[in-house]
C-alpha atoms as a PDB file:
ATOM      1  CA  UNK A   1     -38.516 -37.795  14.516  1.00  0.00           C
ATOM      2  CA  UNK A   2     -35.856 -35.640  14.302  1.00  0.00           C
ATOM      3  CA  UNK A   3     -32.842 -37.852  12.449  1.00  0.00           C
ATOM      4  CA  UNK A   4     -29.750 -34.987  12.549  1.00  0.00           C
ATOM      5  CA  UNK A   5     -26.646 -36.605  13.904  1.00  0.00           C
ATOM      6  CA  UNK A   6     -25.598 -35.666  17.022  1.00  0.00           C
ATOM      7  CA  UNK A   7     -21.579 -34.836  17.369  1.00  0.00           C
ATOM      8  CA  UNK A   8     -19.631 -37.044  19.283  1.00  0.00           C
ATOM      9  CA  UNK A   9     -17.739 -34.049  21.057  1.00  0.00           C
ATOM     10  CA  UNK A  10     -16.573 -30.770  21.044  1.00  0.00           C
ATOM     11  CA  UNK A  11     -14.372 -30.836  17.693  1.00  0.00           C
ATOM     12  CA  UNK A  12     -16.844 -32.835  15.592  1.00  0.00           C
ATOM     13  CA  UNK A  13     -19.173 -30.159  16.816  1.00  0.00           C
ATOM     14  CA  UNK A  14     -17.685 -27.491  15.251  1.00  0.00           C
ATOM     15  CA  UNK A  15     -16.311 -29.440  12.089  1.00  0.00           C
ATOM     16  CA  UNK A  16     -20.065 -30.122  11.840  1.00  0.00           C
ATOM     17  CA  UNK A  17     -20.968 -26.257  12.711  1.00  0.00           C
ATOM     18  CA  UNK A  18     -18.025 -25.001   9.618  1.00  0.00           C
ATOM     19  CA  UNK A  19     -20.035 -27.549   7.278  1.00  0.00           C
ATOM     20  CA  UNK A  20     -23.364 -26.682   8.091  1.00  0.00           C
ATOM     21  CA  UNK A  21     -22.768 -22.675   7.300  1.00  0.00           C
ATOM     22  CA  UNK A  22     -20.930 -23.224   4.413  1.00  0.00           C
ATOM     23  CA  UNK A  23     -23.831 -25.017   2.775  1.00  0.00           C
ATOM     24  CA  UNK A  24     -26.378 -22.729   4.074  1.00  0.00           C
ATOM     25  CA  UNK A  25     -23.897 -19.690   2.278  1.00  0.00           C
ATOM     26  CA  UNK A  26     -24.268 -21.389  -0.689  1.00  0.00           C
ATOM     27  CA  UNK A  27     -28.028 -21.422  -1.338  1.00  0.00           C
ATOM     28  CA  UNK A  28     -29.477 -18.809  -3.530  1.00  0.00           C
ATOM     29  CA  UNK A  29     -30.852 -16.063  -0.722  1.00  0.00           C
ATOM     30  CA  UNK A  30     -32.551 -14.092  -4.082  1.00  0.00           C
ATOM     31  CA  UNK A  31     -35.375 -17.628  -4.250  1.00  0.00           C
ATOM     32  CA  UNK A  32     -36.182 -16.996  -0.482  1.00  0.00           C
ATOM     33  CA  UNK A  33     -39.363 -15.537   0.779  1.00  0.00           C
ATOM     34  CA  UNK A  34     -39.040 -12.100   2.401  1.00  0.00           C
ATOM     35  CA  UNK A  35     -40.583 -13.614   5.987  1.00  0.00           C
ATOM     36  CA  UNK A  36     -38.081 -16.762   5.637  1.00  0.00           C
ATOM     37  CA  UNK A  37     -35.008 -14.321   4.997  1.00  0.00           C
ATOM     38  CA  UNK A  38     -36.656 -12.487   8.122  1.00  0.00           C
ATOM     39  CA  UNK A  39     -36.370 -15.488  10.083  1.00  0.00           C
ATOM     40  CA  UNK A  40     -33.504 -16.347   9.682  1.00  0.00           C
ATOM     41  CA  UNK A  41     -31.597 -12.914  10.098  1.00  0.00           C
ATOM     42  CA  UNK A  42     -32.984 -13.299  13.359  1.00  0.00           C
ATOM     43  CA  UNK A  43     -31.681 -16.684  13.883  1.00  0.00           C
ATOM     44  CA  UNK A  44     -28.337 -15.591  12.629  1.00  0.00           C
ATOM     45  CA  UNK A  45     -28.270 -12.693  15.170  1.00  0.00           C
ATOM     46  CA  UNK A  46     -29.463 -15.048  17.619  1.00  0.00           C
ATOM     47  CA  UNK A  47     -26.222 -17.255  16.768  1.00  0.00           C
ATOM     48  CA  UNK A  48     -24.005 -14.829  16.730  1.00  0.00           C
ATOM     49  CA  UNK A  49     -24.941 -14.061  20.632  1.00  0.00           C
ATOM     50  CA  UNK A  50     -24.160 -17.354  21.466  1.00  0.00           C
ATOM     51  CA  UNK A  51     -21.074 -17.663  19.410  1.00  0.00           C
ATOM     52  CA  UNK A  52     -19.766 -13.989  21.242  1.00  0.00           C
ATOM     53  CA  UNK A  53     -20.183 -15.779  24.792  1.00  0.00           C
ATOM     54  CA  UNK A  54     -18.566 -18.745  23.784  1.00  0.00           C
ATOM     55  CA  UNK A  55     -15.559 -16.684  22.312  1.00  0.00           C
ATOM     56  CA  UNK A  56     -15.611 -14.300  25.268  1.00  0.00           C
ATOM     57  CA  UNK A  57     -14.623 -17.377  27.425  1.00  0.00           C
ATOM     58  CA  UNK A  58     -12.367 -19.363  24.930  1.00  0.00           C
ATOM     59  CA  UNK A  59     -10.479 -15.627  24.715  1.00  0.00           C
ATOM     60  CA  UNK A  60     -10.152 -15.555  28.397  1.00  0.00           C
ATOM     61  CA  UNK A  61      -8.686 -19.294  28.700  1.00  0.00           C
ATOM     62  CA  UNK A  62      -6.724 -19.000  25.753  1.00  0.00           C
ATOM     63  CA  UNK A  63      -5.264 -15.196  27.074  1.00  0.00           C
ATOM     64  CA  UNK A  64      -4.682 -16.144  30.653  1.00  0.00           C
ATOM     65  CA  UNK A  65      -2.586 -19.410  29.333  1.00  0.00           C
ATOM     66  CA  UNK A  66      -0.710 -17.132  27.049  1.00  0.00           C
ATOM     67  CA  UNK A  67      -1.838 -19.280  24.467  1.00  0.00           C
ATOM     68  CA  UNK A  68      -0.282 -16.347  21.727  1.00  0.00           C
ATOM     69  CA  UNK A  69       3.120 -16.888  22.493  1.00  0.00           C
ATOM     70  CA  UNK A  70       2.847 -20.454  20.676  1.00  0.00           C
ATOM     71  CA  UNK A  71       2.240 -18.823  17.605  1.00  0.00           C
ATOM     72  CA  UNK A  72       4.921 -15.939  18.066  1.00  0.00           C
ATOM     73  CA  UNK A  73       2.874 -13.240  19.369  1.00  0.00           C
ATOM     74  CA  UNK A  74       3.181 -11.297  22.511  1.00  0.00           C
ATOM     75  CA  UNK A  75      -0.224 -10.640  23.308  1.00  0.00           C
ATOM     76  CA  UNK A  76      -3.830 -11.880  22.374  1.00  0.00           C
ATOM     77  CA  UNK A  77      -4.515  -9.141  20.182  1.00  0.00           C
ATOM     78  CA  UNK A  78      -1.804  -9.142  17.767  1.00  0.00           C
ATOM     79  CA  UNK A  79      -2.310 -13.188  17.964  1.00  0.00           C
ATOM     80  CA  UNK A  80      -6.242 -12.727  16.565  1.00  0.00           C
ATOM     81  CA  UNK A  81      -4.927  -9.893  13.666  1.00  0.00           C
ATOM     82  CA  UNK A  82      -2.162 -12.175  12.483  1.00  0.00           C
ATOM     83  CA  UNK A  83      -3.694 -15.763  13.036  1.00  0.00           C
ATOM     84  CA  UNK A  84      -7.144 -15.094  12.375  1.00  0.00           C
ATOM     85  CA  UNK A  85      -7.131 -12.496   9.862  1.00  0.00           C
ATOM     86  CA  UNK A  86      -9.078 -10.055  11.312  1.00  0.00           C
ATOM     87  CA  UNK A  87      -8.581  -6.102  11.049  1.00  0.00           C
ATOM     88  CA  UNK A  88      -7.088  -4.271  14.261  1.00  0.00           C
ATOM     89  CA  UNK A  89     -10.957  -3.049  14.881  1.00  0.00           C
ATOM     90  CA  UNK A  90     -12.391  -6.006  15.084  1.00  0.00           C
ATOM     91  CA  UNK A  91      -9.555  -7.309  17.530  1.00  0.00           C
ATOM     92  CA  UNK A  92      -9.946  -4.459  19.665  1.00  0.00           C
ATOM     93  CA  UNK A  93     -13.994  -5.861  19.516  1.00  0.00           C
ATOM     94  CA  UNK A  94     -13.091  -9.285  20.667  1.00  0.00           C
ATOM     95  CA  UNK A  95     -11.232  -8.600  23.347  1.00  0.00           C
ATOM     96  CA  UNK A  96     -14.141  -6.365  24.276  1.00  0.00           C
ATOM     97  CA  UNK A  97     -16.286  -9.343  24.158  1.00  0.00           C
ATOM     98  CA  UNK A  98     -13.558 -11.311  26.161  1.00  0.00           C
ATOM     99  CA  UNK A  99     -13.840  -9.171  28.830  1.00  0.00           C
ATOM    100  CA  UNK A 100     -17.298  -9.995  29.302  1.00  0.00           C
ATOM    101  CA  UNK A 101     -16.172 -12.849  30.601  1.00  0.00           C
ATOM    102  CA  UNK A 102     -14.439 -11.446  32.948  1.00  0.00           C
ATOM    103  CA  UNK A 103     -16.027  -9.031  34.603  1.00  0.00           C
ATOM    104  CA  UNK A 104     -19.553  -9.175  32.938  1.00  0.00           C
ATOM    105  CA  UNK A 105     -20.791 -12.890  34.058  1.00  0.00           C
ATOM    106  CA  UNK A 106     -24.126 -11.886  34.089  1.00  0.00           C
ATOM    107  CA  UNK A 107     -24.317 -10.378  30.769  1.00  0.00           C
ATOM    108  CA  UNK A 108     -22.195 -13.326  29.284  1.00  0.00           C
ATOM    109  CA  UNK A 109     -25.146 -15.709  30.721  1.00  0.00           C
ATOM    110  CA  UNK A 110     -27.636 -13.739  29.026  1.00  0.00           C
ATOM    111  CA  UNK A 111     -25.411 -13.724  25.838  1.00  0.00           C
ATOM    112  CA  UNK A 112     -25.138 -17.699  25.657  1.00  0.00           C
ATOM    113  CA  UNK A 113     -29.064 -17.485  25.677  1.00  0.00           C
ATOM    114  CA  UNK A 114     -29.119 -16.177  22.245  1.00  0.00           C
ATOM    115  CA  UNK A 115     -32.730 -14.497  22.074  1.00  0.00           C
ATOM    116  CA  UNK A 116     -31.720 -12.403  25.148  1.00  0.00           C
ATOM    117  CA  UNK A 117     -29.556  -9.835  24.284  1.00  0.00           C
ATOM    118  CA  UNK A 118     -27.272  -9.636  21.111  1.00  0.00           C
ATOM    119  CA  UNK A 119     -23.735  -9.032  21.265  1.00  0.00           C
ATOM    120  CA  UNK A 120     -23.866  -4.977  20.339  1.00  0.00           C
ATOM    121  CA  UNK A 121     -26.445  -4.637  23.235  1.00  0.00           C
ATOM    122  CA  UNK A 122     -24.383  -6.803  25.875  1.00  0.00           C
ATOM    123  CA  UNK A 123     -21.173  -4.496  24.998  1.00  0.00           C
ATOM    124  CA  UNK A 124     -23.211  -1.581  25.269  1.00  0.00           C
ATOM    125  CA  UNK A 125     -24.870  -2.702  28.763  1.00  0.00           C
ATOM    126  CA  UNK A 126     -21.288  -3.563  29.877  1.00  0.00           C
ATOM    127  CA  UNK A 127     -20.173   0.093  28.955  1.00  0.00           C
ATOM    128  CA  UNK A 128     -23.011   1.633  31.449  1.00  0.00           C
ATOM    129  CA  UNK A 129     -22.545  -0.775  34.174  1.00  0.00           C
ATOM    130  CA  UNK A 130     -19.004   0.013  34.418  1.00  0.00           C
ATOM    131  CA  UNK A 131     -19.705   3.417  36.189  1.00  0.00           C
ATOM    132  CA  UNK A 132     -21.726   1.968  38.798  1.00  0.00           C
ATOM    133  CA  UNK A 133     -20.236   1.028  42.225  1.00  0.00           C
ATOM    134  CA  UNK A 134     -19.376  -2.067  41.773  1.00  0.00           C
ATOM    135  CA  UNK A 135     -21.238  -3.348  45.048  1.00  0.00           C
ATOM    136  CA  UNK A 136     -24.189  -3.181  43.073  1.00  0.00           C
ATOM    137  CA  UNK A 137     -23.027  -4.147  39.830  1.00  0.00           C
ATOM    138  CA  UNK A 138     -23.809  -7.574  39.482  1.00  0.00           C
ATOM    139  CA  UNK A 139     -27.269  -6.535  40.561  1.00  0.00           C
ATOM    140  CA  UNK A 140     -27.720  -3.614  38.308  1.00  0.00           C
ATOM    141  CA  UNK A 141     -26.619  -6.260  35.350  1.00  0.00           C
ATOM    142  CA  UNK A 142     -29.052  -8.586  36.494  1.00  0.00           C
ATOM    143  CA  UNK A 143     -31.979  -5.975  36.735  1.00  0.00           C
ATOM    144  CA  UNK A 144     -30.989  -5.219  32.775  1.00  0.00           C
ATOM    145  CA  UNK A 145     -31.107  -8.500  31.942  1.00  0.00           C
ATOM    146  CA  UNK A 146     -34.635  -9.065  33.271  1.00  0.00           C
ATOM    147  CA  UNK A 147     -35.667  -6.032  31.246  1.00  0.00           C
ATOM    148  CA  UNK A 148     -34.406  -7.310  28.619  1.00  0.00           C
ATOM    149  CA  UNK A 149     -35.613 -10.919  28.628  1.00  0.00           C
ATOM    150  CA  UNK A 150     -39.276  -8.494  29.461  1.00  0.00           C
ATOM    151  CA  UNK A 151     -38.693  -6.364  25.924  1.00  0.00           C
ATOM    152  CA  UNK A 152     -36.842  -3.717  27.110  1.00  0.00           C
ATOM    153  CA  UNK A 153     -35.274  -2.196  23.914  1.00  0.00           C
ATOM    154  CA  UNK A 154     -31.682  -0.364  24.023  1.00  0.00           C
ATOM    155  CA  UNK A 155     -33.414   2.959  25.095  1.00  0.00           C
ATOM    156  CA  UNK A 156     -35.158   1.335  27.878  1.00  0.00           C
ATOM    157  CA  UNK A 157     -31.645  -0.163  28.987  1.00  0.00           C
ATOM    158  CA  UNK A 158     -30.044   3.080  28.563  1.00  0.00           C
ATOM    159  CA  UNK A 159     -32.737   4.868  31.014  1.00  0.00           C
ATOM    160  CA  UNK A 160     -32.505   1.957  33.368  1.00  0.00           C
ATOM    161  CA  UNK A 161     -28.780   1.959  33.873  1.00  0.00           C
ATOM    162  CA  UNK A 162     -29.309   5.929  34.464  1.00  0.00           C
ATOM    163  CA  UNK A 163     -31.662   5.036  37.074  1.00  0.00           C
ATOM    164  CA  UNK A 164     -29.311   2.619  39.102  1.00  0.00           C
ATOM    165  CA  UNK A 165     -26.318   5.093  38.626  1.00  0.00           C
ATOM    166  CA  UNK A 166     -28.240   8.145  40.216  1.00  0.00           C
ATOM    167  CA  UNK A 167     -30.084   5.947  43.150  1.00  0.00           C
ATOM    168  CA  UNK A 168     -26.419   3.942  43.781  1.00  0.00           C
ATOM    169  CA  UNK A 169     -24.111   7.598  43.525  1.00  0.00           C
ATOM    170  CA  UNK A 170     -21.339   7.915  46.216  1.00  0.00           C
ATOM    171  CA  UNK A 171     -21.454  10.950  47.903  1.00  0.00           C
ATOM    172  CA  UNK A 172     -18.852  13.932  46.151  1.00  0.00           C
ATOM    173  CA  UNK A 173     -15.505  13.633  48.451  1.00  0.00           C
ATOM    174  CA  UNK A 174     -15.029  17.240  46.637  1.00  0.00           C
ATOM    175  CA  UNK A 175     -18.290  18.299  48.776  1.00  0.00           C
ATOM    176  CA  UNK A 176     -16.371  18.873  51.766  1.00  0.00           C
ATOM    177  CA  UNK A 177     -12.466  19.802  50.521  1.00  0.00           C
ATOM    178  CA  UNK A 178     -14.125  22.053  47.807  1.00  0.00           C
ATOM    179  CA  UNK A 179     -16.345  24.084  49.232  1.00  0.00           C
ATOM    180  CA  UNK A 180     -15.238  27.176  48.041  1.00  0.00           C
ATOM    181  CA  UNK A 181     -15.249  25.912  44.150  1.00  0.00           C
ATOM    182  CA  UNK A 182     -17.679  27.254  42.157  1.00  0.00           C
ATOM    183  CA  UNK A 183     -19.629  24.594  40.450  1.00  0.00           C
ATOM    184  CA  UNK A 184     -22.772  24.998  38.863  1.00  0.00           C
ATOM    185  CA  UNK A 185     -24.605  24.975  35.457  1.00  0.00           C
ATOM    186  CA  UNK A 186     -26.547  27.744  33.448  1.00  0.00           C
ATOM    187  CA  UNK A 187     -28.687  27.860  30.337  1.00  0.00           C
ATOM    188  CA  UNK A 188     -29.185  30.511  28.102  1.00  0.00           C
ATOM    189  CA  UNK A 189     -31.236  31.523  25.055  1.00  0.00           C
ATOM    190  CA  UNK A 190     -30.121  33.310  21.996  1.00  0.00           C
ATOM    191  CA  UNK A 191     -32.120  35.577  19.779  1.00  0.00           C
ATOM    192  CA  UNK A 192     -33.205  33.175  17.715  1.00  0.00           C
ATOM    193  CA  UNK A 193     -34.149  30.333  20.444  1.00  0.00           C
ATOM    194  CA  UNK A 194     -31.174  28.142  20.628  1.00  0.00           C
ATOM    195  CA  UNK A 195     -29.762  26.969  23.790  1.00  0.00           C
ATOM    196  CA  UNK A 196     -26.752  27.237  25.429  1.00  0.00           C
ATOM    197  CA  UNK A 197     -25.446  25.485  28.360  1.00  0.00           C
ATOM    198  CA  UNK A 198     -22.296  26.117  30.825  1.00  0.00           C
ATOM    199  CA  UNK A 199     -21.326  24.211  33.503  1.00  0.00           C
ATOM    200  CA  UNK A 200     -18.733  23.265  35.816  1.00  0.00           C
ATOM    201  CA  UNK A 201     -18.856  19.573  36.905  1.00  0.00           C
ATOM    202  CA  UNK A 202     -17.402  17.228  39.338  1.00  0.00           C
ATOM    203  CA  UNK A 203     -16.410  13.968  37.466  1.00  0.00           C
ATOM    204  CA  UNK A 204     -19.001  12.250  39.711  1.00  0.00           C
ATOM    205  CA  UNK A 205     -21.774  14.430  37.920  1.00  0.00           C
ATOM    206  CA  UNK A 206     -20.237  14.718  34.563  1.00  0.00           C
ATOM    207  CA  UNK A 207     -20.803  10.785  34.382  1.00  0.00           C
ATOM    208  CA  UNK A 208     -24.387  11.147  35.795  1.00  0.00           C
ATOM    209  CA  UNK A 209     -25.040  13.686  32.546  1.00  0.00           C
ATOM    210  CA  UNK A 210     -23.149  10.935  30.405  1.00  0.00           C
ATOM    211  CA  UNK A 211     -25.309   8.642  31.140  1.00  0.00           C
ATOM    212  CA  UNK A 212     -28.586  10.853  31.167  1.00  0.00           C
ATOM    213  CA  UNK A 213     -27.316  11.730  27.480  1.00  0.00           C
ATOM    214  CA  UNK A 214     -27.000   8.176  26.906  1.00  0.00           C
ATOM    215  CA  UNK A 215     -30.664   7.058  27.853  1.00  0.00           C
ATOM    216  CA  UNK A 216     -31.703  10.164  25.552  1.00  0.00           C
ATOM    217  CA  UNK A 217     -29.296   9.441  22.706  1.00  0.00           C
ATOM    218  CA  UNK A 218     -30.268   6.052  22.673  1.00  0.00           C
ATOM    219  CA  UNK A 219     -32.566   4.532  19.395  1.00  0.00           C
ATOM    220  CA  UNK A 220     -36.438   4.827  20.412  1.00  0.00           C
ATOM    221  CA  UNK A 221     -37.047   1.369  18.839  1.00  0.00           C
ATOM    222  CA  UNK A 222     -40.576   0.254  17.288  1.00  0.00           C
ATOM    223  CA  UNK A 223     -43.132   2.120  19.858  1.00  0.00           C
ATOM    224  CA  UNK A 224     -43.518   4.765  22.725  1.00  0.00           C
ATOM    225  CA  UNK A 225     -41.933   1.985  26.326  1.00  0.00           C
ATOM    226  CA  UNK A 226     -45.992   3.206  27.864  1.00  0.00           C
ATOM    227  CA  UNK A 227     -47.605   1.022  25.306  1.00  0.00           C
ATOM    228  CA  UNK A 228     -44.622  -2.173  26.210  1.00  0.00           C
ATOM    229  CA  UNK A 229     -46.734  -4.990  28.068  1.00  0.00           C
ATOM    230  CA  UNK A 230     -47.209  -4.519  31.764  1.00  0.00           C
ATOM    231  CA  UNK A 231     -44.935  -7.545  32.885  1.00  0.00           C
ATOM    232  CA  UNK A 232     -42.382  -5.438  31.705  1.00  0.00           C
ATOM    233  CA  UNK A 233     -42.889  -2.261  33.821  1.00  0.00           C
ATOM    234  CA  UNK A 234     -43.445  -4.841  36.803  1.00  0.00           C
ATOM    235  CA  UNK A 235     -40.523  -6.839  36.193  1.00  0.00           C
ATOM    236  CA  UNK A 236     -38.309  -3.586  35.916  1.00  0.00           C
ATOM    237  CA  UNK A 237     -39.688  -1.654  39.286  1.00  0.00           C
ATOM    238  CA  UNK A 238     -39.948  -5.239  41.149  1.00  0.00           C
ATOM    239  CA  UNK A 239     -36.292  -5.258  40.914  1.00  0.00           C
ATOM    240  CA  UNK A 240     -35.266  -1.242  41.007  1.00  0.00           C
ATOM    241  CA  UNK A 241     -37.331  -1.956  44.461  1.00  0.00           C
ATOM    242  CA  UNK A 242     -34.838  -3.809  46.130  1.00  0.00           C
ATOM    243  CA  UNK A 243     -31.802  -1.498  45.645  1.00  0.00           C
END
């Protein structure tokens, strides 16, 4: 029977959640078992998901309140540098995370899950959804989050945002007011094999080859995705299906 005590509310929560990580910094990690420090990374990453979404909406509250200007500050992000302490970088990274909140529900839901995505992922998803129309935003977002609750790893995301920016692309308005412009791409060989490539892009195809890059650029993970369990592939083209 499980005998922890169970917080009365919201601050005794977190008095309780302070207490409980400051005794769990000071155990000895160097007496732990490889596959219990293991664990609990992943628990800590796990927590630390949860703990972005919950700061990606307290930021957003405590912003649109002007909750700085209490403490002397003009904006939110001199407020967390000189009341919390933290460096200008990791600012700039919260307010990142707060905008999650607002214009990433989807992702911030998957966040507050914990074993979802983590909090480097959920930024980085938010980055590639941001150049889709935003008519099919929400949808593309929760297509990635399937994937990812499937076992889609960051290089599967990467190639699946791709996919929903090509099939979603507006039509070039420079198609019919440039038609004279020369635009094209060519790639060369040197002498000794390298490659060279020229191009002249609209912006509407320089992000399509951003994010092409991106899928290509991004870490392969643990295994080839054609050995990733079936539910995954099915999961992923079930839902590319009905955009």
């Amino acid at each position: 029977m499980c005998t922890a005590a169970v917080p009365a509310g919201a601050s005794e929560a977190f008095e309780m959640l302070e207490s409980l990580l400051g005794s769990l910094a000071g155990q000895d990690a160097a007496e732990l078992p490889a596959e219990v420090l293991a664990e609990r990374l992943r628990v800590l990453e796990r927590a630390d998901a949860v703990g972005a979404a919950l700061r990606s909406r307290y930021l957003e509250v405590f912003d649109a309140r002007d909750g700085s200007v209490a403490d002397g500050q003009r904006t939110a992000r001199t407020w967390l540098v000189h009341c919390t302490r933290v460096t200008r970088g990791q600012a700039a990274e919260h307010k990142a995370v707060q905008a999650l909140a607002r214009e990433h529900p989807v992702l911030v839901a998957a966040l507050a899950e914990g074993h979802v995505l983590t909090k480097s992922v959920a930024l980085q998803a938010a980055k590639w959804t941001r150049a889709i129309p935003e008519e099919y935003r929400q949808e593309a977002e929760e297509i990635v989050v399937a994937a990812a609750r499937a076992g889609a790893d960051l290089r599967a995301l990467a190639a699946i945002c791709a996919e929903i920016r090509y099939r979603t692309a507006q039509p070039d308005p420079g198609d019919e007011k440039d038609k004279d412009l020369d635009r094209g791409v060519s790639f060369d060989t040197t002498f000794d094999g390298a490659g060279v490539i020229r191009g002249d892009l609209t912006p509407q195809c320089a992000a399509m080859v951003q994010a092409v890059l991106d899928a290509l650029s991004a870490p392969a993970g643990g295994g080839d995705l054609r050995t990733r369990p079936q539910r995954y592939h099915d999961a992923v083209a079930e839902a590319m299906r009905s955009l």
